[in-house]
C-alpha atoms as a PDB file:
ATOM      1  CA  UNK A   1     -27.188 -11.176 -20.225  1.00  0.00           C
ATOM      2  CA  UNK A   2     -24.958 -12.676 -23.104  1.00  0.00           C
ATOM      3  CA  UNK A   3     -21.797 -13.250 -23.638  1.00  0.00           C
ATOM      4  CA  UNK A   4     -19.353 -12.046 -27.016  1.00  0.00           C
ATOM      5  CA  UNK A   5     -16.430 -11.623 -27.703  1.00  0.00           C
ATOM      6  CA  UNK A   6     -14.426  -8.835 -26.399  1.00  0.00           C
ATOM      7  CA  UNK A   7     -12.893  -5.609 -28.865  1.00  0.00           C
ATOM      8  CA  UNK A   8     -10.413  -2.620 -28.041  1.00  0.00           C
ATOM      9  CA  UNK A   9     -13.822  -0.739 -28.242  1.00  0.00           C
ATOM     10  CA  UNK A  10     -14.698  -2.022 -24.913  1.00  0.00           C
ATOM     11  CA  UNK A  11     -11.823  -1.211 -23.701  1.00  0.00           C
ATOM     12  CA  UNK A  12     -13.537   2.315 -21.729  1.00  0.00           C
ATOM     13  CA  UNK A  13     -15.799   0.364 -19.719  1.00  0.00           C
ATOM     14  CA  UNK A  14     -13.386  -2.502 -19.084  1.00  0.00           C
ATOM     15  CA  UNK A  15     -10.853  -0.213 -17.484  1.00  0.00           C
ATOM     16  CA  UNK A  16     -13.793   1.146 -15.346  1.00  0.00           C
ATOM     17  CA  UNK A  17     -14.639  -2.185 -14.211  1.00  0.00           C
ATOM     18  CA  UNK A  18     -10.867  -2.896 -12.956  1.00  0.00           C
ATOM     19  CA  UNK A  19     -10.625   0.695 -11.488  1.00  0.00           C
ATOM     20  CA  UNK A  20     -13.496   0.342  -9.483  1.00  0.00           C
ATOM     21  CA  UNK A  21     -12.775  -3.233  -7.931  1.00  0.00           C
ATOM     22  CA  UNK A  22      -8.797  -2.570  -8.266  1.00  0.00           C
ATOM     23  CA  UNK A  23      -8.012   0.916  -8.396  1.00  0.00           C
ATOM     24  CA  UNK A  24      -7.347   1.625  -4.555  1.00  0.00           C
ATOM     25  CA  UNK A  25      -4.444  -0.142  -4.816  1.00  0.00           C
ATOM     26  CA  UNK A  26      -3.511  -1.665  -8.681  1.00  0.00           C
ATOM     27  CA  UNK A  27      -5.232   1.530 -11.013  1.00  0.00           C
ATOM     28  CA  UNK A  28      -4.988   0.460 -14.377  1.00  0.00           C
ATOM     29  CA  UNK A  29      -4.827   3.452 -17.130  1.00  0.00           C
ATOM     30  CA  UNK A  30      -6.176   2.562 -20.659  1.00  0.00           C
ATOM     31  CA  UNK A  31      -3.000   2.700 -22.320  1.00  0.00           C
ATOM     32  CA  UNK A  32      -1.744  -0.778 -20.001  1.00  0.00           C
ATOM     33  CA  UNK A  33      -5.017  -2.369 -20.333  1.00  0.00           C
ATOM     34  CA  UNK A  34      -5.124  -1.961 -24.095  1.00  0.00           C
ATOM     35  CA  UNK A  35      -1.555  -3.175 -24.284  1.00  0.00           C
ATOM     36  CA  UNK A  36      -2.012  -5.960 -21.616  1.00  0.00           C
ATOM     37  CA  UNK A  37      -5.277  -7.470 -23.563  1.00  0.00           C
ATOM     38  CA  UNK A  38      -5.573  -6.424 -27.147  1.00  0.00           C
ATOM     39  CA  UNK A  39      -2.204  -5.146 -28.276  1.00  0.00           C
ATOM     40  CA  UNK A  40      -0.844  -8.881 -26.983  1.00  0.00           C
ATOM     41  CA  UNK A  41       0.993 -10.531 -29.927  1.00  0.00           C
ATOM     42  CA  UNK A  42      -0.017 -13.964 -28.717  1.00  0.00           C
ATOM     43  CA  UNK A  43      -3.591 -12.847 -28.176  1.00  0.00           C
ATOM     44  CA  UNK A  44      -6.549 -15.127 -30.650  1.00  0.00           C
ATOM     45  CA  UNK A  45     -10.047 -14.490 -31.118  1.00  0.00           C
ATOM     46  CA  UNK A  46     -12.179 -15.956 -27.998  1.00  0.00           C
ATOM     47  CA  UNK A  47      -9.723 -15.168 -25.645  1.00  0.00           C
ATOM     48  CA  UNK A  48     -11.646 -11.962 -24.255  1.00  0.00           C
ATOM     49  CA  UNK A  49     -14.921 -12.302 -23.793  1.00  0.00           C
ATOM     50  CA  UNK A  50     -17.499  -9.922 -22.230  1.00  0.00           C
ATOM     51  CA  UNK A  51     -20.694  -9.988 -20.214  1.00  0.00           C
ATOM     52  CA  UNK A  52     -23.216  -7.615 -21.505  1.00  0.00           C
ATOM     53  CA  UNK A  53     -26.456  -6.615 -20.496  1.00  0.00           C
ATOM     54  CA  UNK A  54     -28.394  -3.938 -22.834  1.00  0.00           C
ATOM     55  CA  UNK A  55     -25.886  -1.421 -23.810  1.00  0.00           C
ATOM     56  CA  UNK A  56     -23.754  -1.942 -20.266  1.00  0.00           C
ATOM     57  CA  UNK A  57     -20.897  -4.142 -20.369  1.00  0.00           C
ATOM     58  CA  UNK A  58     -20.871  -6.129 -16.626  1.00  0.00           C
ATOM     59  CA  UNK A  59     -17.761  -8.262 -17.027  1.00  0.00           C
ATOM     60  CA  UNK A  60     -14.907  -8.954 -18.666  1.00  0.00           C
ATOM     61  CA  UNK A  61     -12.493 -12.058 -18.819  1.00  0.00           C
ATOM     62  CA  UNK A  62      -9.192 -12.855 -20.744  1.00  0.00           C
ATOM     63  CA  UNK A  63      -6.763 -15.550 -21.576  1.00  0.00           C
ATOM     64  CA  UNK A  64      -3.153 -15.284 -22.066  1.00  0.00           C
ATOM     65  CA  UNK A  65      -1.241 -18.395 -23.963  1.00  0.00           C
ATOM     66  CA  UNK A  66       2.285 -18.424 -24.764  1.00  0.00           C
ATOM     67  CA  UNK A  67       1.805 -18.882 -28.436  1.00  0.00           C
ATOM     68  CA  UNK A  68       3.969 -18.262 -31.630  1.00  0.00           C
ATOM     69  CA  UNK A  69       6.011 -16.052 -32.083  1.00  0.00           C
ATOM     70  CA  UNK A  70       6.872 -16.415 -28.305  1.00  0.00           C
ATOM     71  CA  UNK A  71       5.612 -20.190 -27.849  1.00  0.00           C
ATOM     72  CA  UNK A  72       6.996 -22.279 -25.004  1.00  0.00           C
ATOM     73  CA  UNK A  73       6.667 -26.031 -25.125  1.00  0.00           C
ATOM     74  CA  UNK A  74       6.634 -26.191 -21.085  1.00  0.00           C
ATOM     75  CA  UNK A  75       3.317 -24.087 -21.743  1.00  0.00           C
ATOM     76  CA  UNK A  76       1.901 -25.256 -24.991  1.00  0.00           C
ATOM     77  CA  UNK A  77      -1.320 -26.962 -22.540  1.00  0.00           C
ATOM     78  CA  UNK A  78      -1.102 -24.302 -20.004  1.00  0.00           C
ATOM     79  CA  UNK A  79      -3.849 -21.245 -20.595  1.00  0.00           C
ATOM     80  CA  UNK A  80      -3.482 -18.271 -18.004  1.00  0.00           C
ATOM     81  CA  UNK A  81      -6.542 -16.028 -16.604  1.00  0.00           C
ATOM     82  CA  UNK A  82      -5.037 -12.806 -17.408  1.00  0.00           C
ATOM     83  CA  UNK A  83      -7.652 -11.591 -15.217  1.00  0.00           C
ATOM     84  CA  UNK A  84     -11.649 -11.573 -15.097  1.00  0.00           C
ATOM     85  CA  UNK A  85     -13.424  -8.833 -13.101  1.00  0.00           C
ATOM     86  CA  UNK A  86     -17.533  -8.140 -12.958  1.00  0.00           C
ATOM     87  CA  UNK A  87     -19.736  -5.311 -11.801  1.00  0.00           C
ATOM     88  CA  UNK A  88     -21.654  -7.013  -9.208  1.00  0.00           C
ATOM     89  CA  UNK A  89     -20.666 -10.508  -7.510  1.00  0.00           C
ATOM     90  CA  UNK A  90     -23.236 -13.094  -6.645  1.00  0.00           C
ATOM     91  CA  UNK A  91     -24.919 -13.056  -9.621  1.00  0.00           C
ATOM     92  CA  UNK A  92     -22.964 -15.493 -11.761  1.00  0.00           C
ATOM     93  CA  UNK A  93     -21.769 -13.297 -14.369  1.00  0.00           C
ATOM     94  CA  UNK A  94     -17.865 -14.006 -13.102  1.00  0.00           C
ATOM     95  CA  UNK A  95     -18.843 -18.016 -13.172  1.00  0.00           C
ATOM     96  CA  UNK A  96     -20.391 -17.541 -16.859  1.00  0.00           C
ATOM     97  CA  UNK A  97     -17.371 -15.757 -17.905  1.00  0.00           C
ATOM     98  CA  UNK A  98     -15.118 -18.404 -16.601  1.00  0.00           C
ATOM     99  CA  UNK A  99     -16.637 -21.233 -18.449  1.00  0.00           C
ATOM    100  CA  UNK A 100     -16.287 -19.567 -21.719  1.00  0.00           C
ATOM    101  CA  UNK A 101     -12.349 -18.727 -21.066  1.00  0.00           C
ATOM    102  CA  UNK A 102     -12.590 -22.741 -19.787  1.00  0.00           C
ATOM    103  CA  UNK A 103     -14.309 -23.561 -23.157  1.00  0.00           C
ATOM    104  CA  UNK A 104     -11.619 -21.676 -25.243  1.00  0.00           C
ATOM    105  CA  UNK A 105      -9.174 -23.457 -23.806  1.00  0.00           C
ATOM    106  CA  UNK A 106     -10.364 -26.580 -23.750  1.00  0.00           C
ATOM    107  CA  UNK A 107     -10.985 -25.978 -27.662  1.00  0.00           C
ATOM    108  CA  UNK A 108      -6.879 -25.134 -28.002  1.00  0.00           C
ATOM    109  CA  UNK A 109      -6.237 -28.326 -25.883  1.00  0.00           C
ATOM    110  CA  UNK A 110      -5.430 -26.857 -22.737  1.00  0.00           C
ATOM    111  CA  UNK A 111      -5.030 -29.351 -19.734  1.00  0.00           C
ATOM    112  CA  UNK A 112      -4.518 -26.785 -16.919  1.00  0.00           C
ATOM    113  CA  UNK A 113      -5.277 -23.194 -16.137  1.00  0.00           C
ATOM    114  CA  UNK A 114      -3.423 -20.913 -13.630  1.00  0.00           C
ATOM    115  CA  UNK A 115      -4.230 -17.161 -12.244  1.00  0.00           C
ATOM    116  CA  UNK A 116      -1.910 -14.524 -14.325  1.00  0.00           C
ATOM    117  CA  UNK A 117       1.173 -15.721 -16.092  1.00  0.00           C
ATOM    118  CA  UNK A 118       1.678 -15.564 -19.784  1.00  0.00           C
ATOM    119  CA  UNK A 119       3.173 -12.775 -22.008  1.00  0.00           C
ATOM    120  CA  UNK A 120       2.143  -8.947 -20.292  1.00  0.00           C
ATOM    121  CA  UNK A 121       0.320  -9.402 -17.241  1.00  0.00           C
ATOM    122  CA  UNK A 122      -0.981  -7.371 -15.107  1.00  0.00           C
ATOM    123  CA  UNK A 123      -0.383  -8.932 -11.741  1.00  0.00           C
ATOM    124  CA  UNK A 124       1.466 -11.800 -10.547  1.00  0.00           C
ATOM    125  CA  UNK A 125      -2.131 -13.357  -9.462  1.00  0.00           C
ATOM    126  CA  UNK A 126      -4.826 -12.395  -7.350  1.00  0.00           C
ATOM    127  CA  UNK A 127      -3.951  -9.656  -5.276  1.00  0.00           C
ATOM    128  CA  UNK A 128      -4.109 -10.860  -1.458  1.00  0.00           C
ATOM    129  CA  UNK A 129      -6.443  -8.274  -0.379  1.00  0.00           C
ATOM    130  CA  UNK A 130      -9.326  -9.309  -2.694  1.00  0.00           C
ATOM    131  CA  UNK A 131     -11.399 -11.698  -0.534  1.00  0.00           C
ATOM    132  CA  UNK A 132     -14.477 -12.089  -2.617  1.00  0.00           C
ATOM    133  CA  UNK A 133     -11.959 -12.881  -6.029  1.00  0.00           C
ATOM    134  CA  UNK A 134     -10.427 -15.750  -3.806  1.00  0.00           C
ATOM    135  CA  UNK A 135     -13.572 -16.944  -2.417  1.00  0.00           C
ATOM    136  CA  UNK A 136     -14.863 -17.252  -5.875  1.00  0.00           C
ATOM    137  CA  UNK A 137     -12.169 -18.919  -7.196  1.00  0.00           C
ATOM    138  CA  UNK A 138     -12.131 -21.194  -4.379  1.00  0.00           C
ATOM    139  CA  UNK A 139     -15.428 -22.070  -5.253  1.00  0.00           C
ATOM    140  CA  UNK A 140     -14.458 -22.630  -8.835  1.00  0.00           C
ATOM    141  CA  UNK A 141     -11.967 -25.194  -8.092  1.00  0.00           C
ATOM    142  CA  UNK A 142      -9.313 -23.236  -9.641  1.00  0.00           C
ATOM    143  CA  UNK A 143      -5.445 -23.405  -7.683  1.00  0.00           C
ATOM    144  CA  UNK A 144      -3.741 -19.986  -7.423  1.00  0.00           C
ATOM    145  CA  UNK A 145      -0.307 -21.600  -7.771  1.00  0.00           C
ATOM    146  CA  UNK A 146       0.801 -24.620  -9.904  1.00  0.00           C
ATOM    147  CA  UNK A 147      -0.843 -26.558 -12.635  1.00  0.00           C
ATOM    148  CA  UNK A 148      -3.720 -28.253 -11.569  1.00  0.00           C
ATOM    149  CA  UNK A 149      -6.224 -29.725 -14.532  1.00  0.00           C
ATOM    150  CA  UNK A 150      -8.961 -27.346 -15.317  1.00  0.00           C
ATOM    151  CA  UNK A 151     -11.669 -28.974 -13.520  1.00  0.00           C
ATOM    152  CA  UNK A 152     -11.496 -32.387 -12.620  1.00  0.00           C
ATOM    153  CA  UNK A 153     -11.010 -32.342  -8.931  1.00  0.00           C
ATOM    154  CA  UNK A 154     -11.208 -29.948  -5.982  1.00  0.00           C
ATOM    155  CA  UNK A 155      -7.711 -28.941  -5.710  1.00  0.00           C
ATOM    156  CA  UNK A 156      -5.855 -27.788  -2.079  1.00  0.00           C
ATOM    157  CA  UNK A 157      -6.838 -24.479  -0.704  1.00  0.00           C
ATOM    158  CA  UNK A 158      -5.552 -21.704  -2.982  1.00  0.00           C
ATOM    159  CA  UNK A 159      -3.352 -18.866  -1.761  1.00  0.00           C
ATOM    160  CA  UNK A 160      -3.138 -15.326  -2.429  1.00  0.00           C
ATOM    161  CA  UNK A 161      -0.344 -13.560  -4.285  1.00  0.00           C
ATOM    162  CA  UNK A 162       2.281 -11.422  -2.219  1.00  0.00           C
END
């Protein structure tokens, strides 16, 4: 498996990958996700990056940033997952993906990282009936709410978005 960076050519399998985890109850039609990820004015090269594996994409992870021309100064060391979903959990490909969002922001000088947020979301964080997505991010040490550092501590037990 490697990871690269993400292009509105993967946008097809991407939107399959959020259907099928998401679709019962937050369906996503190409149009949003294109909008939502590529078509973001703030949106830099690294900040979607894909899991592939021969010809079959398996994940998919963004960042949002408030940058110019909408920059805010109460979120110039803030990055946002704009949302990171994989074909099968357990096998690390979500943890992978993580670390190179983590990486990118670090790189941009990012102190802190919160679920959602940032200019066109998709959801206002994880969505409270996805137990395995807040398991894993419980695991990863990442808060649901506030603006914790991105991985210096364990932080308190995350919640789900309402």
């Amino acid at each position: 498996m490697i990871l690269r960076p993400g292009s509105p050519a993967d946008i097809g399998p991407m939107e399959h990958l959020w259907n099928t985890h998401f679709g019962a109850s937050l369906r996503v039609r190409t149009g949003v996700l294109r909008m939502t990820v590529f078509d973001d004015p703030t949106r830099r090269e690294g900040d979607v990056v894909v899991a592939v594996e021969g010809d079959a994409i398996r994940g998919v992870g963004w960042l949002k940033r408030w940058r110019p021309p909408w920059a805010d100064r109460r979120f110039a060391d803030v990055a946002f997952l704009g949302g990171l979903v994989v074909a099968d959990a357990g096998q690390g490909v979500g943890s992978r993906l993580l670390r190179a969002l983590e990486d990118q922001a670090h790189q941009e000088g990012c102190t802190s990282m919160e679920i959602s947020g940032g200019l066109l979301h998709l959801v206002p964080g994880v969505p409270a009936e996805a137990v395995d997505a807040l398991r894993f991010f419980r695991t990863q040490w990442l808060r649901l709410r506030g603006r914790p550092a991105l991985r210096p501590h364990r932080p308190a037990e995350p919640r789900p978005a309402r």
